[in-house]
N, C-alpha and C. Protein backbone atom coordinates (compact mmCIF):
# COMPACT_ATOMS: atom_id res chain seq x y z
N UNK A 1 138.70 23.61 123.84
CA UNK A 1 139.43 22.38 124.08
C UNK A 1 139.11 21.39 122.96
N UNK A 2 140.43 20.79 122.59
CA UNK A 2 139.76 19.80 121.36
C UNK A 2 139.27 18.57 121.88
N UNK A 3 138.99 17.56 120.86
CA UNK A 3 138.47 16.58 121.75
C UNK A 3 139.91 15.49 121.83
N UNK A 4 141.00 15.98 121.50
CA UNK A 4 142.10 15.14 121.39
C UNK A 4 142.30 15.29 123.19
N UNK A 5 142.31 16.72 123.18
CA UNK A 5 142.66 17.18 125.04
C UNK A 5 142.10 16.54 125.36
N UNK A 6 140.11 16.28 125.62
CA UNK A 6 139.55 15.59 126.37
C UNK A 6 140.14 14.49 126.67
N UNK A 7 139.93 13.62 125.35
CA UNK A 7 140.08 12.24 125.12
C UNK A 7 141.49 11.66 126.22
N UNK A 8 142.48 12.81 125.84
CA UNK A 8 143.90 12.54 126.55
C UNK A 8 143.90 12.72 128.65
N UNK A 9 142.52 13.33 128.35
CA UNK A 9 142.34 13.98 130.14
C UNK A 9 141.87 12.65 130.67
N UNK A 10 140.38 12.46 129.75
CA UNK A 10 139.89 11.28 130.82
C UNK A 10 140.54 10.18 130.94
N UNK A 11 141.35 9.54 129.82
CA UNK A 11 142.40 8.44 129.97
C UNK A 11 143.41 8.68 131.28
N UNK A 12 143.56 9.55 131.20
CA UNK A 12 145.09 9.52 132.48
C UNK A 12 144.13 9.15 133.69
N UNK A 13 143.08 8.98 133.60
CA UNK A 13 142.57 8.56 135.23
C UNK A 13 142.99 6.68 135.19
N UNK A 14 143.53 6.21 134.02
CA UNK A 14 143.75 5.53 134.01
C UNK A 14 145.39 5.18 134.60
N UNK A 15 145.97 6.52 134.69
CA UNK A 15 147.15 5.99 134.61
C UNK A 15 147.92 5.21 133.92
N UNK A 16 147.93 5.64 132.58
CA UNK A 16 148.92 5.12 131.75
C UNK A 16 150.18 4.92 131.21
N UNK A 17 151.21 4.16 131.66
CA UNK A 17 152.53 3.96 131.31
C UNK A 17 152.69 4.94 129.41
N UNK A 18 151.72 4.33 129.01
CA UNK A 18 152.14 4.78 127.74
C UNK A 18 150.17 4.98 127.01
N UNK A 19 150.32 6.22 126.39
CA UNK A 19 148.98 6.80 125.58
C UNK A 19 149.21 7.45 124.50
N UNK A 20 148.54 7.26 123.08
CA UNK A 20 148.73 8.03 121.75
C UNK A 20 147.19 8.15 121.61
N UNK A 21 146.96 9.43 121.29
CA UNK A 21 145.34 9.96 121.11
C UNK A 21 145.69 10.16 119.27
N UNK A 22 145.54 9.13 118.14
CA UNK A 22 145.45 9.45 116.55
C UNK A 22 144.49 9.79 116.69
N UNK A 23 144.14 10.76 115.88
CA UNK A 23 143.27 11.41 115.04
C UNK A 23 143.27 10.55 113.62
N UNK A 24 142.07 10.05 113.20
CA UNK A 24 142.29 9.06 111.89
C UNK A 24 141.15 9.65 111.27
N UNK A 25 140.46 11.09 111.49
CA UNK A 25 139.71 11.41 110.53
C UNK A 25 140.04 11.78 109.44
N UNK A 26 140.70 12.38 108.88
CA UNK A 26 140.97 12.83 107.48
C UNK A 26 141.10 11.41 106.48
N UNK A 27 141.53 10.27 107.23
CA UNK A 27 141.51 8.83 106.45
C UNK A 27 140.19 8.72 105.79
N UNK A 28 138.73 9.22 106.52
CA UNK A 28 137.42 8.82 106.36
C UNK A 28 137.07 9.88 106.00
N UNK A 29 137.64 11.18 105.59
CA UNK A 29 136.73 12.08 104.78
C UNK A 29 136.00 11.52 103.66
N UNK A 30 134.42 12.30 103.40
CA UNK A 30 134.00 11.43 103.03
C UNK A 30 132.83 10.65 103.02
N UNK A 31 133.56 9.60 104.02
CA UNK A 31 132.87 8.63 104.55
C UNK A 31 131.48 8.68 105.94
N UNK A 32 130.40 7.54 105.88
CA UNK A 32 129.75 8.05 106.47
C UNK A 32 130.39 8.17 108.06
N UNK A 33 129.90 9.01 108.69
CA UNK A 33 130.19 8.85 110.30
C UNK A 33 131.08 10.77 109.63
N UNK A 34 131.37 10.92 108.72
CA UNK A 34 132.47 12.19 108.71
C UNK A 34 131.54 13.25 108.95
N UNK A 35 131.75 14.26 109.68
CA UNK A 35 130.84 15.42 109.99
C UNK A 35 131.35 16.68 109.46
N UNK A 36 132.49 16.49 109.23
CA UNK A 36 133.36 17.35 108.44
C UNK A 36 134.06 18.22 109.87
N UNK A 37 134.12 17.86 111.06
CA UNK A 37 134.41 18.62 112.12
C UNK A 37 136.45 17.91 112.02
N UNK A 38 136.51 17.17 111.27
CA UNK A 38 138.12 16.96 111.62
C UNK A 38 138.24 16.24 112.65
N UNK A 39 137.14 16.07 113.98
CA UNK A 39 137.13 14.84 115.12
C UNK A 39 136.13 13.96 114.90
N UNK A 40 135.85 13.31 114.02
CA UNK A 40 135.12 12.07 113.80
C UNK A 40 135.61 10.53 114.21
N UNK A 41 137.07 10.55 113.83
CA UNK A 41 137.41 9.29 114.01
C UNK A 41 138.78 8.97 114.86
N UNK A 42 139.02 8.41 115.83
CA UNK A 42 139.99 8.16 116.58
C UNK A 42 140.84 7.29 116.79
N UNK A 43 141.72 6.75 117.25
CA UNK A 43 142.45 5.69 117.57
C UNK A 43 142.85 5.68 118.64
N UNK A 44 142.82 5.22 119.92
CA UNK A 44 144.24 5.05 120.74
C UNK A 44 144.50 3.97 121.31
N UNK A 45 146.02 4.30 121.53
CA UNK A 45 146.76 3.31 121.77
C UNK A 45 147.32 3.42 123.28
N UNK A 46 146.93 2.42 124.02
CA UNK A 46 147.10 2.26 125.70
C UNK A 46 147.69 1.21 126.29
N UNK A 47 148.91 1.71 127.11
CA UNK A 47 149.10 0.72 128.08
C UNK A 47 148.91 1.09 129.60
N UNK A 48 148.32 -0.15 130.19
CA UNK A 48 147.98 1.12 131.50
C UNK A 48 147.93 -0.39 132.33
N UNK A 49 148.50 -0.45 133.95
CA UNK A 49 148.48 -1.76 134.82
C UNK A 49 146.77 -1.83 134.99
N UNK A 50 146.08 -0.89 135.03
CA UNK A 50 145.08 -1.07 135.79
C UNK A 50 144.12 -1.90 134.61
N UNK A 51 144.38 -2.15 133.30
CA UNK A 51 143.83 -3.29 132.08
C UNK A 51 144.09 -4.24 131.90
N UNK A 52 145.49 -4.24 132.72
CA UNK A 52 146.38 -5.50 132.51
C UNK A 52 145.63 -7.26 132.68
N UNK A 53 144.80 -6.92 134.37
CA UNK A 53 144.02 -8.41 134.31
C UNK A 53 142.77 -8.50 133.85
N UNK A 54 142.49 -7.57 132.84
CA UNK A 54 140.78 -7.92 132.15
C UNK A 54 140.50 -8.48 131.34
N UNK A 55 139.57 -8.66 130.77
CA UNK A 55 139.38 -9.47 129.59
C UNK A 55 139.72 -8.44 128.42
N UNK A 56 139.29 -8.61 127.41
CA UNK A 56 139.69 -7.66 126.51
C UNK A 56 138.12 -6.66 126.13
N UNK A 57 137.16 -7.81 126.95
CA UNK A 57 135.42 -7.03 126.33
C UNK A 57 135.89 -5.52 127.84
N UNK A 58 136.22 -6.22 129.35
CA UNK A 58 136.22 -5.50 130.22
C UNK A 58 136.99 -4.23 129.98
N UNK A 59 138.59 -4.20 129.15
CA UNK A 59 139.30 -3.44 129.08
C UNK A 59 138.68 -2.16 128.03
N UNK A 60 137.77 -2.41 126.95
CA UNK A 60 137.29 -1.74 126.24
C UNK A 60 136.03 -0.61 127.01
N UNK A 61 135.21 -1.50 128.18
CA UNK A 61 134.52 -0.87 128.92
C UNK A 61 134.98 -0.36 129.94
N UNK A 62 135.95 -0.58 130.26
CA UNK A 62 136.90 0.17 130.97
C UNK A 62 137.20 2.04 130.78
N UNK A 63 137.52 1.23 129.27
CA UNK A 63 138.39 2.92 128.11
C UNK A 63 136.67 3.51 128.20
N UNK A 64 135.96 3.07 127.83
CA UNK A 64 134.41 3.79 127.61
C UNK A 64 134.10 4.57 128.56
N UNK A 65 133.81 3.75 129.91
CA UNK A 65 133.37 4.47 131.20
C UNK A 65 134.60 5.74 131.14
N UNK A 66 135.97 5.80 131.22
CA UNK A 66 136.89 6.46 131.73
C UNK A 66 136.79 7.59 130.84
N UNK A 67 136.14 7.65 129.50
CA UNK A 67 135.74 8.67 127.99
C UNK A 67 134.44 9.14 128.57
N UNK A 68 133.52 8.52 129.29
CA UNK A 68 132.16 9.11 129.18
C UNK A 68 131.55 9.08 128.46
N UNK A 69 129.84 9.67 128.71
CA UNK A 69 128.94 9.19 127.38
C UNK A 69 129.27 10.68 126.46
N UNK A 70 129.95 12.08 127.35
CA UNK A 70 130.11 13.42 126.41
C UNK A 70 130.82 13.02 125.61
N UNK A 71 132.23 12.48 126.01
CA UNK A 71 132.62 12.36 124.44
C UNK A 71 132.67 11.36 123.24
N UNK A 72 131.88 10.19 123.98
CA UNK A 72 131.90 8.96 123.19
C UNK A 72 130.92 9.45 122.11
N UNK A 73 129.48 10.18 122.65
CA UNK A 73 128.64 10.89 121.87
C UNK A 73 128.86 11.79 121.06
N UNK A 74 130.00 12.32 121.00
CA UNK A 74 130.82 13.44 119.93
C UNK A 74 131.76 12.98 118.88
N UNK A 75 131.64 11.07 118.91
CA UNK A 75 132.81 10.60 118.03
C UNK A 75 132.08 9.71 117.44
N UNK A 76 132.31 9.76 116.60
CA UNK A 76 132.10 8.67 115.33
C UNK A 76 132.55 7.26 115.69
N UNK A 77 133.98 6.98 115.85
CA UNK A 77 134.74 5.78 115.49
C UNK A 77 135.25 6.04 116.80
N UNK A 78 135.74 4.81 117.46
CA UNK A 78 136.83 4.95 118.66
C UNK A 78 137.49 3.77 118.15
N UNK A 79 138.99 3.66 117.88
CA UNK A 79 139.99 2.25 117.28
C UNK A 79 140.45 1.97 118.94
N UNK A 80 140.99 0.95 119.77
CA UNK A 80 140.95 0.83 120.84
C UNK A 80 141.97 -0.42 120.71
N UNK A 81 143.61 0.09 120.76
CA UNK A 81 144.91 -0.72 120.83
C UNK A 81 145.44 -0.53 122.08
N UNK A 82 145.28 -1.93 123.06
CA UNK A 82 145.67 -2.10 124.13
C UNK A 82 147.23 -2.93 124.47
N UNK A 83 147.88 -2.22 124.64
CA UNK A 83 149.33 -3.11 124.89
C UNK A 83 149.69 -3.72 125.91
């Protein structure tokens, strides 16, 4: 399983109207944080009701808890665009 699957599994407990799992490692080959595994660096982009009334620190710990410490610990970068 890649970690794009994961990433895309534990989000839907969010229930999201709308989710894009980028992959933005090959941008940072290279760079430090690159492991050369091709999943170093991420982006996504979320809209989901259940973020809608948080703050923006809550909505980020939100996405964290709902990722876990397995795969937060397997990524380099997490980019975190909330709509």
């Amino acid at each position: 399983m890649t970690i794009e699957t994961e990433i895309r599994a534990a989000l839907s407990t969010l229930d999201p109207q709308h989710l894009d799992v980028i992959n933005e490692s090959a941008l940072h080959s290279g760079h430090m944080g690159d492991d050369g595994s091709g999943e170093s660096h991420w982006r996504v982009v979320i809209k989901a009701d259940r973020l809608g009334n948080m703050s923006r620190i809550a909505r980020h710990r939100a996405i964290h808890a709902a990722l876990g410490k397995d795969i937060i610990g397997r990524i380099h970068a997490l980019a975190i665009d909330i709509q």
